[in-house]
C-alpha atoms as a PDB file:
ATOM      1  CA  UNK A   1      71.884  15.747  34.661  1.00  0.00           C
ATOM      2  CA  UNK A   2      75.188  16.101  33.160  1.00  0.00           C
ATOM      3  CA  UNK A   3      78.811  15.828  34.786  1.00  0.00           C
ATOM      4  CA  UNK A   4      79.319  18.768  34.861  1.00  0.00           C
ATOM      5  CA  UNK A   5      75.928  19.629  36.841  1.00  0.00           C
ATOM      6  CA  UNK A   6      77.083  16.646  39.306  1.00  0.00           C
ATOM      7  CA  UNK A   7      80.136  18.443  39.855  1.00  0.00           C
ATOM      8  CA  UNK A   8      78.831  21.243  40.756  1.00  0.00           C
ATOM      9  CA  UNK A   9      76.508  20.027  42.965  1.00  0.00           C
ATOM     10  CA  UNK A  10      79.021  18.000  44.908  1.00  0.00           C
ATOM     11  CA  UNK A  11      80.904  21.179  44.776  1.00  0.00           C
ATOM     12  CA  UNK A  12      77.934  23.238  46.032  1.00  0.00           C
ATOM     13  CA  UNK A  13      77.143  20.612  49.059  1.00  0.00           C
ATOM     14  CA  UNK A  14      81.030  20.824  50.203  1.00  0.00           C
ATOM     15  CA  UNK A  15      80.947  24.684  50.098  1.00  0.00           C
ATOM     16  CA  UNK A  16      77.491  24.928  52.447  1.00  0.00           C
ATOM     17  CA  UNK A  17      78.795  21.850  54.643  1.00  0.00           C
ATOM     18  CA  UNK A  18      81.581  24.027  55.049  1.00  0.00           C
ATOM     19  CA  UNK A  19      79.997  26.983  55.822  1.00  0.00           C
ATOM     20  CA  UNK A  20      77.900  25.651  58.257  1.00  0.00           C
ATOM     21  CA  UNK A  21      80.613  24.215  60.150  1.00  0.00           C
ATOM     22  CA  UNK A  22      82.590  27.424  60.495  1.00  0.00           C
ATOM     23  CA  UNK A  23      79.464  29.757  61.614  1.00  0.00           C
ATOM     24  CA  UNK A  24      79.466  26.578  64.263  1.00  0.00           C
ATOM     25  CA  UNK A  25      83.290  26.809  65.435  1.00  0.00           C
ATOM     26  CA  UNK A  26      84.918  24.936  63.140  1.00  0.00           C
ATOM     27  CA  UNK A  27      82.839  22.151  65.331  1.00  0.00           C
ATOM     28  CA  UNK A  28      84.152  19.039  62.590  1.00  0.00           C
ATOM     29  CA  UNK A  29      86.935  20.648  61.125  1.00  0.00           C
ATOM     30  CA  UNK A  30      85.901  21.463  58.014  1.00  0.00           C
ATOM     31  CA  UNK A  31      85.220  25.261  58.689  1.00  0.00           C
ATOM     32  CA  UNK A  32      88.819  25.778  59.002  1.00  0.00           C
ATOM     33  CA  UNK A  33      89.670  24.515  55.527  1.00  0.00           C
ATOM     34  CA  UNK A  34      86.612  25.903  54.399  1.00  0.00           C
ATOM     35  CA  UNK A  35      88.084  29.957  55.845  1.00  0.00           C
ATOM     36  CA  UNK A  36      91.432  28.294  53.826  1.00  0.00           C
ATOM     37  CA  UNK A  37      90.272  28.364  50.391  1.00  0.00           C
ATOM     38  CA  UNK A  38      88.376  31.374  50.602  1.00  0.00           C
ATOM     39  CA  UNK A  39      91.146  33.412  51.988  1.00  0.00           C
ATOM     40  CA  UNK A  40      92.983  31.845  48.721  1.00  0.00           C
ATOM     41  CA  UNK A  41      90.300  32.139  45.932  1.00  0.00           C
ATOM     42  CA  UNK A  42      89.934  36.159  47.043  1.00  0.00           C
ATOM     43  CA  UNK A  43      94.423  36.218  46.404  1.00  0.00           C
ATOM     44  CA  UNK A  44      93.776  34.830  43.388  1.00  0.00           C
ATOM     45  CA  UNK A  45      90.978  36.300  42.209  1.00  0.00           C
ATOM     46  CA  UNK A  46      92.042  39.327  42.402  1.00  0.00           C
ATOM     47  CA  UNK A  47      95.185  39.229  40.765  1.00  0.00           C
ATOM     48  CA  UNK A  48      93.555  37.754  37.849  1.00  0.00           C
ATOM     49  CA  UNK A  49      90.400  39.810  37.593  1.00  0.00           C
ATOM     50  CA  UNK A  50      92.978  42.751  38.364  1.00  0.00           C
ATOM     51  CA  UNK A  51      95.252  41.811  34.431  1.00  0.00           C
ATOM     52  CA  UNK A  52      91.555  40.821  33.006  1.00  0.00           C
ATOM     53  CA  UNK A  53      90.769  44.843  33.888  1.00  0.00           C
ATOM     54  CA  UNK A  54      93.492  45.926  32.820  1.00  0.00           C
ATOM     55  CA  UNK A  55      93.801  44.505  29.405  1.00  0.00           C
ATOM     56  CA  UNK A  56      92.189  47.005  26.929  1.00  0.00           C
ATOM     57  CA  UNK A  57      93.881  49.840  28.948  1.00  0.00           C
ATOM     58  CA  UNK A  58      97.313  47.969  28.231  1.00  0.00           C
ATOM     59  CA  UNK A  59      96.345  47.532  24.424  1.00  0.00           C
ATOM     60  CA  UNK A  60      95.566  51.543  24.434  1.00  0.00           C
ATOM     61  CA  UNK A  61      98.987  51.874  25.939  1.00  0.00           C
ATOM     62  CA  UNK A  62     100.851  49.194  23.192  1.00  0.00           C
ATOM     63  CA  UNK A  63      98.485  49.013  20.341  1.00  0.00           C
ATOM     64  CA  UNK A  64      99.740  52.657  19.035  1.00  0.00           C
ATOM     65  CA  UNK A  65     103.158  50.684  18.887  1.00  0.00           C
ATOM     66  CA  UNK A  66     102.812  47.095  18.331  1.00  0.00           C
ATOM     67  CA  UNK A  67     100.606  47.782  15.600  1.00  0.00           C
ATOM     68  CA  UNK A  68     102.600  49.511  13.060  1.00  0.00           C
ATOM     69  CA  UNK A  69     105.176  46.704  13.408  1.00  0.00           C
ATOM     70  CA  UNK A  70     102.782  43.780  13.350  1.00  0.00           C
ATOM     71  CA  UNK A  71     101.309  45.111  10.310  1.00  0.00           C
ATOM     72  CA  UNK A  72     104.804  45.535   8.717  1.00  0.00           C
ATOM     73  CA  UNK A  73     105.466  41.893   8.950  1.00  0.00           C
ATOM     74  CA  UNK A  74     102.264  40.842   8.057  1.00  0.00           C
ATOM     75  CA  UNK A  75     100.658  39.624  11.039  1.00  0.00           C
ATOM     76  CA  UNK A  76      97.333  40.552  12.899  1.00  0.00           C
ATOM     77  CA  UNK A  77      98.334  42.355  16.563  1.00  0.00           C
ATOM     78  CA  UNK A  78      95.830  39.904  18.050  1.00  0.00           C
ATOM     79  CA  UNK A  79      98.560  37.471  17.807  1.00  0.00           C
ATOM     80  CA  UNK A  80     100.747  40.026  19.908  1.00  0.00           C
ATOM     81  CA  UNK A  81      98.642  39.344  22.851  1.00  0.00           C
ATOM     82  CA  UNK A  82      98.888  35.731  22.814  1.00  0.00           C
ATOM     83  CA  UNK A  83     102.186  36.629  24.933  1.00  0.00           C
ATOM     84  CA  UNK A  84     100.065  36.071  27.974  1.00  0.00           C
ATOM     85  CA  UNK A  85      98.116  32.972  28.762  1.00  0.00           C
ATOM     86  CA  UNK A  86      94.345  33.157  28.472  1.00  0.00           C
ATOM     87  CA  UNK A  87      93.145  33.214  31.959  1.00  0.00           C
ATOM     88  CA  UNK A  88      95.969  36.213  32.544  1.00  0.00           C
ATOM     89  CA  UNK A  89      94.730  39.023  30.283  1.00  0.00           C
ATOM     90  CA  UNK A  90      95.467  37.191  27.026  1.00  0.00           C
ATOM     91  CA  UNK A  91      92.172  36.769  25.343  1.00  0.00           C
ATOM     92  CA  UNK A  92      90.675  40.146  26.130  1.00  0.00           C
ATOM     93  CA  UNK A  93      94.187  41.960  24.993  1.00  0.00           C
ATOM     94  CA  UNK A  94      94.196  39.601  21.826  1.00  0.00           C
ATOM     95  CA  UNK A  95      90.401  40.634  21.430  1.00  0.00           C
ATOM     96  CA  UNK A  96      90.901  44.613  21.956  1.00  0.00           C
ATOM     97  CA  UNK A  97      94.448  44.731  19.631  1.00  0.00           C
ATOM     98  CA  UNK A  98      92.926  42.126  16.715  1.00  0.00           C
ATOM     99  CA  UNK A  99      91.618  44.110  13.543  1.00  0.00           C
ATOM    100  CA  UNK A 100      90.017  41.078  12.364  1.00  0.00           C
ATOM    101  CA  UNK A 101      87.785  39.531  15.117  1.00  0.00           C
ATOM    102  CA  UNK A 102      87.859  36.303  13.876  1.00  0.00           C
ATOM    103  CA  UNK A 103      92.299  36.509  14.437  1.00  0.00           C
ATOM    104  CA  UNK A 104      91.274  37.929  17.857  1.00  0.00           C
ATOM    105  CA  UNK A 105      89.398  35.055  18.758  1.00  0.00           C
ATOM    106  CA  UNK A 106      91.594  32.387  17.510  1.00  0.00           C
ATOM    107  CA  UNK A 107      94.310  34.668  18.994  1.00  0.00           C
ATOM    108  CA  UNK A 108      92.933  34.798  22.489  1.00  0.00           C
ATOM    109  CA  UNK A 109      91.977  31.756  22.978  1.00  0.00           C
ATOM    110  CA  UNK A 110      93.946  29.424  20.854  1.00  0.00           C
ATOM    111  CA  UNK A 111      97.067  30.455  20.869  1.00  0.00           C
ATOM    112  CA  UNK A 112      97.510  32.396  24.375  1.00  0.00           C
ATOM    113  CA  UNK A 113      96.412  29.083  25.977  1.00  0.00           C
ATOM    114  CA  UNK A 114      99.585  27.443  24.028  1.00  0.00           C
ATOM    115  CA  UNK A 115     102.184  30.368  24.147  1.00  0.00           C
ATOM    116  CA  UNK A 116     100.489  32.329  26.722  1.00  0.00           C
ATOM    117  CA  UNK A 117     100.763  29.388  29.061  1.00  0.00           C
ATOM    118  CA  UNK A 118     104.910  28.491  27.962  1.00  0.00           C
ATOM    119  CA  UNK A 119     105.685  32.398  28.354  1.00  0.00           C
ATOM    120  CA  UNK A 120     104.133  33.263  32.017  1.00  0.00           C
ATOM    121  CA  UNK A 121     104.728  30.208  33.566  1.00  0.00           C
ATOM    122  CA  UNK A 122     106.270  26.749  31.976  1.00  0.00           C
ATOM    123  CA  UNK A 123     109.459  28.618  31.251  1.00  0.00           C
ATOM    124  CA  UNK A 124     109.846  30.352  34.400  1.00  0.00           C
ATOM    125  CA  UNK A 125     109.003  27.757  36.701  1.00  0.00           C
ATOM    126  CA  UNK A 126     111.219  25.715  34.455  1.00  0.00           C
ATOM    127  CA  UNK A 127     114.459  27.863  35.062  1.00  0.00           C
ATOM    128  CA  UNK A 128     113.705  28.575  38.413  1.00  0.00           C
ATOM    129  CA  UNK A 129     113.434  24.590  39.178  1.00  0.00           C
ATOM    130  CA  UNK A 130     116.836  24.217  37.029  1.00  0.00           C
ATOM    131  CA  UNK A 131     118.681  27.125  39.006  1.00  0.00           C
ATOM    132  CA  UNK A 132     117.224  24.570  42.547  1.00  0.00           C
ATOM    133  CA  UNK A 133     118.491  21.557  40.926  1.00  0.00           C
ATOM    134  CA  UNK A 134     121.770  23.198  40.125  1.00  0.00           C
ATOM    135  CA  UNK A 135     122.267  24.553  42.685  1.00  0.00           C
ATOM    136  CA  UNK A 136     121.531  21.471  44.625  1.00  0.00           C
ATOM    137  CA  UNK A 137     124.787  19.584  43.349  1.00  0.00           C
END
């Protein structure tokens, strides 16, 4: 058995303990917390699953555009949707925009997880904690 199959079996066993105990009434406590994270895996899940959807209709929308100027610079417009991080759209709007899959995969997964990650959230979370500091003094 590997670590990652011991994960999720410890993972597994939490997620029925915690099951049972809410179909019980939240008898140990556990049910409660166990109501918690599904109520914020569904929040989650759907606003990534919702930019995951909605990637190839967003590089129908920009790929008319961004690829006339991608190719005038000499780049691939895989590397155009790099601009989100992977597990936000980037790697299946890198895949749908690349003309060479090979750039699309590299693109996607590579690079978005890099860039991607800086662009949607290092950088804003970054200025928004500088404007708290800031304004802290």
């Amino acid at each position: 058995m590997t670590f990652n199959e011991v994960i999720m079996w410890i993972m597994a066993v939490g997620i029925i303990i915690g099951g049972i105990d809410k179909i019980l009434d939240n008898k140990f406590g556990i049910g409660a917390k166990f109501e918690e994270g599904l109520n914020t895996m569904g929040s989650l899940a759907i606003g990534m699953a919702g930019i995951i959807c909605l990637a190839p209709v967003i590089s129908n929308l920009i790929g008319p555009v961004i690829t006339p100027l991608c190719r005038a610079i000499g780049i691939d417009p895989a590397m155009f949707g790099s601009i989100l991080a992977c597990d936000m759209g980037g790697y299946p709007l890198a895949v749908a925009l690349a003309e060479d899959a090979e750039i699309g995969l590299y693109s996607g997964i590579i690079v978005a997880s890099m860039l991607g990650c800086a662009l949607v959230f290092i950088i804003p979370v970054g200025l928004s904690m500088i404007h708290i500091i800031t304004s802290l003094n």
